[in-house]
N, C-alpha and C. Protein backbone atom coordinates (compact mmCIF):
# COMPACT_ATOMS: atom_id res chain seq x y z
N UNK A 1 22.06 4.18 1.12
CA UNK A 1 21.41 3.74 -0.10
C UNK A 1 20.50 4.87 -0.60
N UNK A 2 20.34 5.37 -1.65
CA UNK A 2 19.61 6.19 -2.35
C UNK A 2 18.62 5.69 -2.82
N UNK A 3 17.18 5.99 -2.06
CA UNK A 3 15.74 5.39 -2.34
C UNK A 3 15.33 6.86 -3.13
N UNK A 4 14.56 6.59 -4.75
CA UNK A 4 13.82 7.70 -5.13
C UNK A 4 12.71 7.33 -4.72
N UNK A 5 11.45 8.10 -4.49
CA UNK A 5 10.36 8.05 -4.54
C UNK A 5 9.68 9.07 -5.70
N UNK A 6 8.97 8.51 -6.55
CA UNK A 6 7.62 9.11 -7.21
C UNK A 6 6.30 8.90 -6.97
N UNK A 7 5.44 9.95 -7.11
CA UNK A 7 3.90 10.10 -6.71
C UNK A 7 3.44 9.91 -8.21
N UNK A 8 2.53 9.31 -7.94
CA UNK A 8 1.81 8.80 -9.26
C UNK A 8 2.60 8.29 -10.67
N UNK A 9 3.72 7.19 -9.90
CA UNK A 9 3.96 6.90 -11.25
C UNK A 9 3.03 5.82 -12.52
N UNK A 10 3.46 5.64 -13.23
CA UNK A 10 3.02 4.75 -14.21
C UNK A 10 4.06 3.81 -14.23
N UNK A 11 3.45 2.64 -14.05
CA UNK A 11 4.21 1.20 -13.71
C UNK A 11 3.97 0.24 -14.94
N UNK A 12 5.36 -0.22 -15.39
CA UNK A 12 5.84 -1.42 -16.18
C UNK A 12 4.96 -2.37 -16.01
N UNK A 13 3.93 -3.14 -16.07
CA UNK A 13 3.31 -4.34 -15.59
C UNK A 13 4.41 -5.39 -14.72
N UNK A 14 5.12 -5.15 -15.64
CA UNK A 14 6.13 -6.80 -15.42
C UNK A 14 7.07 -6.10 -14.23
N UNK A 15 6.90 -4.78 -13.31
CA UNK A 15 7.73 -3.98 -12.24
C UNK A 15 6.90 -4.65 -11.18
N UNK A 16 5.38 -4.27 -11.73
CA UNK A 16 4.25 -4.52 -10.98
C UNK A 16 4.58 -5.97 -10.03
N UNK A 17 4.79 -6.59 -11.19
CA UNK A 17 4.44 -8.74 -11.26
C UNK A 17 5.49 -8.67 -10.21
N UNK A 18 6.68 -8.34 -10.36
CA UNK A 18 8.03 -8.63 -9.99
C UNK A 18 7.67 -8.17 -8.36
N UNK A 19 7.43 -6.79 -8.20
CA UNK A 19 7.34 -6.95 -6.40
C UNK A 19 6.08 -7.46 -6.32
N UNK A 20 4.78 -7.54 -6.83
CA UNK A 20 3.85 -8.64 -6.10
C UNK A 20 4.19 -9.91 -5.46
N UNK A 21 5.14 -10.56 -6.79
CA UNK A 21 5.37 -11.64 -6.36
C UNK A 21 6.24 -12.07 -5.45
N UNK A 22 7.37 -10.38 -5.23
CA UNK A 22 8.16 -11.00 -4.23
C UNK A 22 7.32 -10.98 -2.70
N UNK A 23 6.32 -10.13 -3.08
CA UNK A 23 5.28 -9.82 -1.56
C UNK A 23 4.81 -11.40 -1.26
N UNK A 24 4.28 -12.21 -2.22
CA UNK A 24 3.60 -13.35 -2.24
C UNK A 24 2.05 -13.26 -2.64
N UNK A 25 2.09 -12.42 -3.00
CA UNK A 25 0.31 -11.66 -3.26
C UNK A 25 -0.16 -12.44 -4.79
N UNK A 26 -0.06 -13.69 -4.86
CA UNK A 26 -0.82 -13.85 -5.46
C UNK A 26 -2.25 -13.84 -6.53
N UNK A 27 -2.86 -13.43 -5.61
CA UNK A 27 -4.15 -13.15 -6.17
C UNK A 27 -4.50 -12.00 -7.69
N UNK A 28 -3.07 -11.23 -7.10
CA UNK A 28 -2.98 -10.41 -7.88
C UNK A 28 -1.99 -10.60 -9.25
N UNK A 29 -0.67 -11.29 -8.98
CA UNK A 29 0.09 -11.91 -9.60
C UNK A 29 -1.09 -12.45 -10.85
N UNK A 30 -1.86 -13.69 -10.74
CA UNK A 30 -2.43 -14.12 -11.00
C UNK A 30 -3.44 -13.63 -12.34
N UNK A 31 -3.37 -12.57 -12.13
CA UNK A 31 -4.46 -11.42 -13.15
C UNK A 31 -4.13 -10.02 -13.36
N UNK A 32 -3.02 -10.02 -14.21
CA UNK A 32 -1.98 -8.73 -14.64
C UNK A 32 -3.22 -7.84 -15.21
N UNK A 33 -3.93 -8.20 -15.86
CA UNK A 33 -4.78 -6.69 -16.51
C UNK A 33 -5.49 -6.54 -15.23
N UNK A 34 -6.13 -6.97 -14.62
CA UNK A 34 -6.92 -6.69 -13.38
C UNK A 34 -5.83 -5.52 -12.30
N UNK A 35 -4.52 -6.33 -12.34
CA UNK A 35 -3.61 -5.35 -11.69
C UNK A 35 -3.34 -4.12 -12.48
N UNK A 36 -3.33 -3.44 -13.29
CA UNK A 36 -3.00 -3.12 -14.33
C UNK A 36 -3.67 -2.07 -14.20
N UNK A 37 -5.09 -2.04 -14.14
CA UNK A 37 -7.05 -1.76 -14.31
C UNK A 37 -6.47 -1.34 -12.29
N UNK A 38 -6.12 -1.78 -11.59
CA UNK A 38 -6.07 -1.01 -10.52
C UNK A 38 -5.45 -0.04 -9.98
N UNK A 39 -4.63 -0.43 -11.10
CA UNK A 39 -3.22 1.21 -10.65
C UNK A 39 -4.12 1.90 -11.87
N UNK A 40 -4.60 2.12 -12.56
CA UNK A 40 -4.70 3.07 -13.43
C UNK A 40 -6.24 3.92 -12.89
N UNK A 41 -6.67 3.36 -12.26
CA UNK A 41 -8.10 3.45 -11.46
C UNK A 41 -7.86 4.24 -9.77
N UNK A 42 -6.73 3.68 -9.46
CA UNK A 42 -6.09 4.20 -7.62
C UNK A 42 -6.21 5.60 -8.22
N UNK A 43 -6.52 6.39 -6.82
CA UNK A 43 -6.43 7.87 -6.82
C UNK A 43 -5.32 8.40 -6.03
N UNK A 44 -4.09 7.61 -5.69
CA UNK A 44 -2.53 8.08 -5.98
C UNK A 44 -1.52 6.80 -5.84
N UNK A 45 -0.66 6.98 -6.32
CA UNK A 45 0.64 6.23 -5.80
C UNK A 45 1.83 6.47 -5.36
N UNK A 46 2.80 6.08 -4.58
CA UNK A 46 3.89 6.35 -4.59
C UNK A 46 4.73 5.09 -5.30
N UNK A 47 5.64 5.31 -5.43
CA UNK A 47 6.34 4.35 -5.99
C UNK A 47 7.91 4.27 -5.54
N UNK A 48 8.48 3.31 -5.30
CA UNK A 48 10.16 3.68 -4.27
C UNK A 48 11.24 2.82 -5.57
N UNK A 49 11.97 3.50 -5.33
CA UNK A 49 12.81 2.53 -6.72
C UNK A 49 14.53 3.27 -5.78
N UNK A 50 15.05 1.88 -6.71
CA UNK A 50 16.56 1.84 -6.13
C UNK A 50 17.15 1.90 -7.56
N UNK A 51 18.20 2.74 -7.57
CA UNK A 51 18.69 3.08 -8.95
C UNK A 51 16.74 2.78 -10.09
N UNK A 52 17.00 1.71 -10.96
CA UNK A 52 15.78 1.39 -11.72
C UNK A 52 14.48 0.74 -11.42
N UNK A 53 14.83 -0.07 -10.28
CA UNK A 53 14.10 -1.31 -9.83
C UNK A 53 13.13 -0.16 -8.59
N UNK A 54 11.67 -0.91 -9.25
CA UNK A 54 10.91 -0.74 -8.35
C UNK A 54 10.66 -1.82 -7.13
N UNK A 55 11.50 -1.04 -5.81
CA UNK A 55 11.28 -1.91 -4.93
C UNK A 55 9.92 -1.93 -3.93
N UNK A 56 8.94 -0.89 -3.64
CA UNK A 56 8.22 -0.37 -3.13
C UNK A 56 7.49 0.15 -3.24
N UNK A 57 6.05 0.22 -2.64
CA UNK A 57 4.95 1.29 -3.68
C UNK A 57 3.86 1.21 -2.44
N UNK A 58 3.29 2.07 -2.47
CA UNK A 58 1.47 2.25 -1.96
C UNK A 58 0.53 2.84 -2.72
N UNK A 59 -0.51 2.21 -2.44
CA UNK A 59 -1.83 2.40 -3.51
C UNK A 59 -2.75 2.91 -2.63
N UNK A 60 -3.35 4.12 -3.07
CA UNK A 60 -4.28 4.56 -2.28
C UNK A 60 -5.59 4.67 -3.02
N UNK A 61 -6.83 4.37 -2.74
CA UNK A 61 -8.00 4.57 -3.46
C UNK A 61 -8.73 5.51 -2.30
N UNK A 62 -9.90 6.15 -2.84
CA UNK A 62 -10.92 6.88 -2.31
C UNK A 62 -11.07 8.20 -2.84
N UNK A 63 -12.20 8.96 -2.14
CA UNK A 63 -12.89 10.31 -2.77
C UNK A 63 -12.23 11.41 -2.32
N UNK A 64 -10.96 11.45 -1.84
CA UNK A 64 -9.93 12.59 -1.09
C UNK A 64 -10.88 13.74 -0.84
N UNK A 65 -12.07 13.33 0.05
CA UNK A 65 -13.09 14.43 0.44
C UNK A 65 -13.13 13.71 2.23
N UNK A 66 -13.45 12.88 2.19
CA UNK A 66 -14.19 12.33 3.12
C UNK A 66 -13.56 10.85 4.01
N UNK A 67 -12.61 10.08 2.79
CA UNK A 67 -11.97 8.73 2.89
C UNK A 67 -11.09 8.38 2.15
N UNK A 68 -10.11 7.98 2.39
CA UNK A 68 -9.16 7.02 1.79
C UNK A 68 -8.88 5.75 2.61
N UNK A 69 -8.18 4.63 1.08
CA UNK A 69 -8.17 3.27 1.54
C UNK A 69 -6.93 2.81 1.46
N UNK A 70 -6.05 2.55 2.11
CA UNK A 70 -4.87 2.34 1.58
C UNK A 70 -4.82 0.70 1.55
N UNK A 71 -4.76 0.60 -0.08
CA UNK A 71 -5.05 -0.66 -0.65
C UNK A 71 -3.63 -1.66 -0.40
N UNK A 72 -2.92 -0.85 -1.32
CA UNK A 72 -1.67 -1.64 -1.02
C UNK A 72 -0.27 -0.88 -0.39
N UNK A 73 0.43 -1.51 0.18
CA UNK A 73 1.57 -1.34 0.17
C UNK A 73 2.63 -1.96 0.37
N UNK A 74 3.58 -2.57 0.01
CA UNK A 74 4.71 -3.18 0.08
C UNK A 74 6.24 -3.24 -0.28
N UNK A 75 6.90 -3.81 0.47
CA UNK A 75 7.90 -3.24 -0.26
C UNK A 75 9.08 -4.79 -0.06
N UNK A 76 10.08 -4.89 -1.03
CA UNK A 76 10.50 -5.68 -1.64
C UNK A 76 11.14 -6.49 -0.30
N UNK A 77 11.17 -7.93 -0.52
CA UNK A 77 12.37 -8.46 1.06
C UNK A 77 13.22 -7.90 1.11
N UNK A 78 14.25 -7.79 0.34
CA UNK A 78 15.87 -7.71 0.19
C UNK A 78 15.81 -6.32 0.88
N UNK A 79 14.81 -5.23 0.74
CA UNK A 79 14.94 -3.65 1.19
C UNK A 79 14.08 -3.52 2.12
N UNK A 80 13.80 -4.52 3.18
CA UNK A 80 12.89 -4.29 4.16
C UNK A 80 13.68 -4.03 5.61
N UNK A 81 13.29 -2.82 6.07
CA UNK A 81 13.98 -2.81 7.45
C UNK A 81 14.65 -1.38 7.25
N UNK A 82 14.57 -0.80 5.87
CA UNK A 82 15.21 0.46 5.36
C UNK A 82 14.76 1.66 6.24
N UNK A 83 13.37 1.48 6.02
CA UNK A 83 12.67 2.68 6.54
C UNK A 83 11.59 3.02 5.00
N UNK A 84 11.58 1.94 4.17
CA UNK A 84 10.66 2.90 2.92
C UNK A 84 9.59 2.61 3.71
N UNK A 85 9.18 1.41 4.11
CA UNK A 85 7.47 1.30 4.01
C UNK A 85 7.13 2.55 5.28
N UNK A 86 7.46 2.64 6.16
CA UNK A 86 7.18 4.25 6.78
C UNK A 86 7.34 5.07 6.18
N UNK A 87 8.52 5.73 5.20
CA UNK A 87 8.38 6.80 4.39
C UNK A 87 7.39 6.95 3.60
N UNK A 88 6.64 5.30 3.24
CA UNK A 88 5.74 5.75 2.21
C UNK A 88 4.54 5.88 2.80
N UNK A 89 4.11 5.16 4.00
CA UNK A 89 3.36 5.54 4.75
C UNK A 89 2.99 6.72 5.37
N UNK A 90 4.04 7.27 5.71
CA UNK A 90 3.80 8.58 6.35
C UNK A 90 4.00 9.78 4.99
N UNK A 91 4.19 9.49 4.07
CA UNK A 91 3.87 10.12 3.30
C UNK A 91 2.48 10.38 3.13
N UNK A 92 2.03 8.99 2.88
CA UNK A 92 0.72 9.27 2.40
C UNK A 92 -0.52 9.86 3.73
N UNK A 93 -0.19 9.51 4.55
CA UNK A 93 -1.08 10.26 5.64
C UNK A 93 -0.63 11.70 5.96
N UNK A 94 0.76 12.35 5.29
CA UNK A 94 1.01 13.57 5.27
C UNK A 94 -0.28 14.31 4.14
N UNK A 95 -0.04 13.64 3.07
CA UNK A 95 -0.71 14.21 1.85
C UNK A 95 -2.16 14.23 2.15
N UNK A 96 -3.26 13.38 2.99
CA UNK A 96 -4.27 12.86 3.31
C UNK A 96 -4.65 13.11 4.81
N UNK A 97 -3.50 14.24 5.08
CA UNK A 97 -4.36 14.77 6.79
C UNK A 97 -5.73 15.40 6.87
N UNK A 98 -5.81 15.80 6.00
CA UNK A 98 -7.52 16.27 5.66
C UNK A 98 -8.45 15.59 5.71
N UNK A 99 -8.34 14.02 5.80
CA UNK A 99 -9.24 13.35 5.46
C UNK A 99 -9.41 12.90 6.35
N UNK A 100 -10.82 12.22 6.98
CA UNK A 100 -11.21 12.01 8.32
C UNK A 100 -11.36 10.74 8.46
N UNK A 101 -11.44 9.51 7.94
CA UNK A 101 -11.30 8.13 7.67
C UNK A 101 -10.20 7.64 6.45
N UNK A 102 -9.07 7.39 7.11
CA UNK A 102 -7.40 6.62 6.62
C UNK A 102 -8.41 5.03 7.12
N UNK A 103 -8.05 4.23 6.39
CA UNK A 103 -8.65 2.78 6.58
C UNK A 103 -7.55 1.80 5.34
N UNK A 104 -7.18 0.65 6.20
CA UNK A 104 -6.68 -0.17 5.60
C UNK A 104 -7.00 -1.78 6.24
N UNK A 105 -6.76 -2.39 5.72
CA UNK A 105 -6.95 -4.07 6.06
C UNK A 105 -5.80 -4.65 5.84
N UNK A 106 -5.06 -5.40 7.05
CA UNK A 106 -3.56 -6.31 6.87
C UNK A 106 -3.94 -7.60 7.89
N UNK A 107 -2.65 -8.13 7.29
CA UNK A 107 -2.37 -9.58 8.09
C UNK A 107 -2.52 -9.01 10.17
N UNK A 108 -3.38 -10.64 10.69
CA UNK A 108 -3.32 -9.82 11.85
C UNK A 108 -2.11 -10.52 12.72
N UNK A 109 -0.78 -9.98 12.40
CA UNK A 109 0.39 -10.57 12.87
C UNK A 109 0.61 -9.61 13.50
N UNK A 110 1.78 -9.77 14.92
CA UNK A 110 2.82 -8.63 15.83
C UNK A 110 3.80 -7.52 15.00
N UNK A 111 4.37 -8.34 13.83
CA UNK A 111 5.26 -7.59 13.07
C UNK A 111 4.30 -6.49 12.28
N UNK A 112 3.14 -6.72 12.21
CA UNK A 112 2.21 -6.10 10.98
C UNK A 112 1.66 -5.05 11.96
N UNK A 113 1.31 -5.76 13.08
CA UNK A 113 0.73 -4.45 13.81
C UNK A 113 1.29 -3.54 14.41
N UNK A 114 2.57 -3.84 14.74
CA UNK A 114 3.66 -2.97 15.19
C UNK A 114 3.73 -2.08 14.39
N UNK A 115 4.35 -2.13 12.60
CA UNK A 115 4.79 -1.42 11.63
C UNK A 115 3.27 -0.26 11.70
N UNK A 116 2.05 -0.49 11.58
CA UNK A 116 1.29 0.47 11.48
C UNK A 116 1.19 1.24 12.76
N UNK A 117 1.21 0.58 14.16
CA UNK A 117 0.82 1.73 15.19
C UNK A 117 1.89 2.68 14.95
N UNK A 118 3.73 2.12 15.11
CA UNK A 118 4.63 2.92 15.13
C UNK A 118 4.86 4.35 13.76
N UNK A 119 3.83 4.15 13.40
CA UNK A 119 3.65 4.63 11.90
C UNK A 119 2.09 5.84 12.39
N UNK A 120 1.44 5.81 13.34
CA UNK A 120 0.69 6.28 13.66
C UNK A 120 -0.91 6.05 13.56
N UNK A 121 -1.17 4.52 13.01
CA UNK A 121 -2.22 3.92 13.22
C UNK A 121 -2.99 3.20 13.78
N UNK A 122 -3.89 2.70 14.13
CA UNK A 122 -4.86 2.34 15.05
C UNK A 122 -5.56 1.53 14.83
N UNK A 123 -5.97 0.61 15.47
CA UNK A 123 -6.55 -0.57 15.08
C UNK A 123 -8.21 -0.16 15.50
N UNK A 124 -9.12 -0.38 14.61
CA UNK A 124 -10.40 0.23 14.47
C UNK A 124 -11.28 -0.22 16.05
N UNK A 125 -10.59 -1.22 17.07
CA UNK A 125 -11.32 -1.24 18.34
C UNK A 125 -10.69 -0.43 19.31
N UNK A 126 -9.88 0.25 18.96
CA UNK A 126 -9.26 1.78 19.97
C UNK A 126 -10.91 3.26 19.34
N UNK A 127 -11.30 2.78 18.64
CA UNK A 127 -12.30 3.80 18.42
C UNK A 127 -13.46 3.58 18.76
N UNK A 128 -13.69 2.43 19.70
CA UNK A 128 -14.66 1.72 20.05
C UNK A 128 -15.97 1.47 18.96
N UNK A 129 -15.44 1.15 17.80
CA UNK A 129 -15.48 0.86 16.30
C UNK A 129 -15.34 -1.05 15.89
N UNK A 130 -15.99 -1.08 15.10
CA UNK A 130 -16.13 -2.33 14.67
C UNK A 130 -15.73 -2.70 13.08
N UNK A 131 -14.97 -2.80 12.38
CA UNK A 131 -14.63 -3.14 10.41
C UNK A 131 -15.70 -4.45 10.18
N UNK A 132 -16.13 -3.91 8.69
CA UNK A 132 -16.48 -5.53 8.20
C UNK A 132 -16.28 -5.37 6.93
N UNK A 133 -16.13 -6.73 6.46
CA UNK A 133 -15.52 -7.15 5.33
C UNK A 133 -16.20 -8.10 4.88
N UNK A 134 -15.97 -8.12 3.44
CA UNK A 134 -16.62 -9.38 2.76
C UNK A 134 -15.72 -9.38 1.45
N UNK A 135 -15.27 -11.10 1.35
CA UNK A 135 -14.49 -11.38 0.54
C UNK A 135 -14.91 -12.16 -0.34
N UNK A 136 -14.85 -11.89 -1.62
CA UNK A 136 -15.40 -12.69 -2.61
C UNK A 136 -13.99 -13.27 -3.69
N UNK A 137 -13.23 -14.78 -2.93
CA UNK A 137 -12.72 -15.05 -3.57
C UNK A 137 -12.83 -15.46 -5.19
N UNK A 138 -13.52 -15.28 -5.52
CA UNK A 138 -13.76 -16.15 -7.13
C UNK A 138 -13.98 -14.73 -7.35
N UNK A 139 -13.79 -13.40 -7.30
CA UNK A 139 -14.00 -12.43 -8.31
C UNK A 139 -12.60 -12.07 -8.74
């Protein structure tokens, strides 16, 4: 199968809607300019497309000095198991070896944690490290 990838593309809204929703991500589904206002705001993307269709993408935010966040990434059911979400992963920690804090937040499932160690990540209590978070559903 022939996966393209582009870095920083500019996304269709309705490309956007289409794999959110096949992710189940709601929240985001939910508030297209807000999604919209976040890709145009992220400080890179990749984007994975099959022939036209964007099946795949990661969103990275931060000050490419010091930190990056890797906000999103997902990639479509039907093309899961390919190898994109590692390509795009290890892309982006290729592009971002300079940076001394890679940080992301996922589901805490076996399948989820597998895909990131085998990918070369670490769960923040191997650093004898602690994450915190605060979620403000109603924003």
């Amino acid at each position: 199968m022939n996966i393209k990838y582009v870095e920083n593309g500019v996304y269709e809204i309705k490309d956007l809607l289409t794999l959110y929703k096949n992710a189940g991500w709601i929240a985001y589904t939910n508030e297209p300019e807000k999604l919209a206002k976040a890709y145009r705001n992220s400080l890179f993307n990749i984007g994975a497309f099959h022939e036209e269709t964007l099946i795949g993408l990661i969103r990275v935010i931060g000050d490419d000095a010091s930190i990056i966040y890797v906000q999103d990434i997902l990639v479509n059911d039907d093309y899961q198991g390919l190898g994109i979400g590692s390509h795009l992963l290890k892309s982006v920690l290729k592009r971002y070896s300079h940076i001394r804090q890679i940080v992301l937040v996922t589901d805490d499932t076996v399948k989820t944690k597998s895909f990131y160690e085998k990918n070369g990540m670490s769960s923040v209590d191997k650093f004898d490290g602690v994450a915190f978070a605060k979620y403000n559903f109603d924003a």
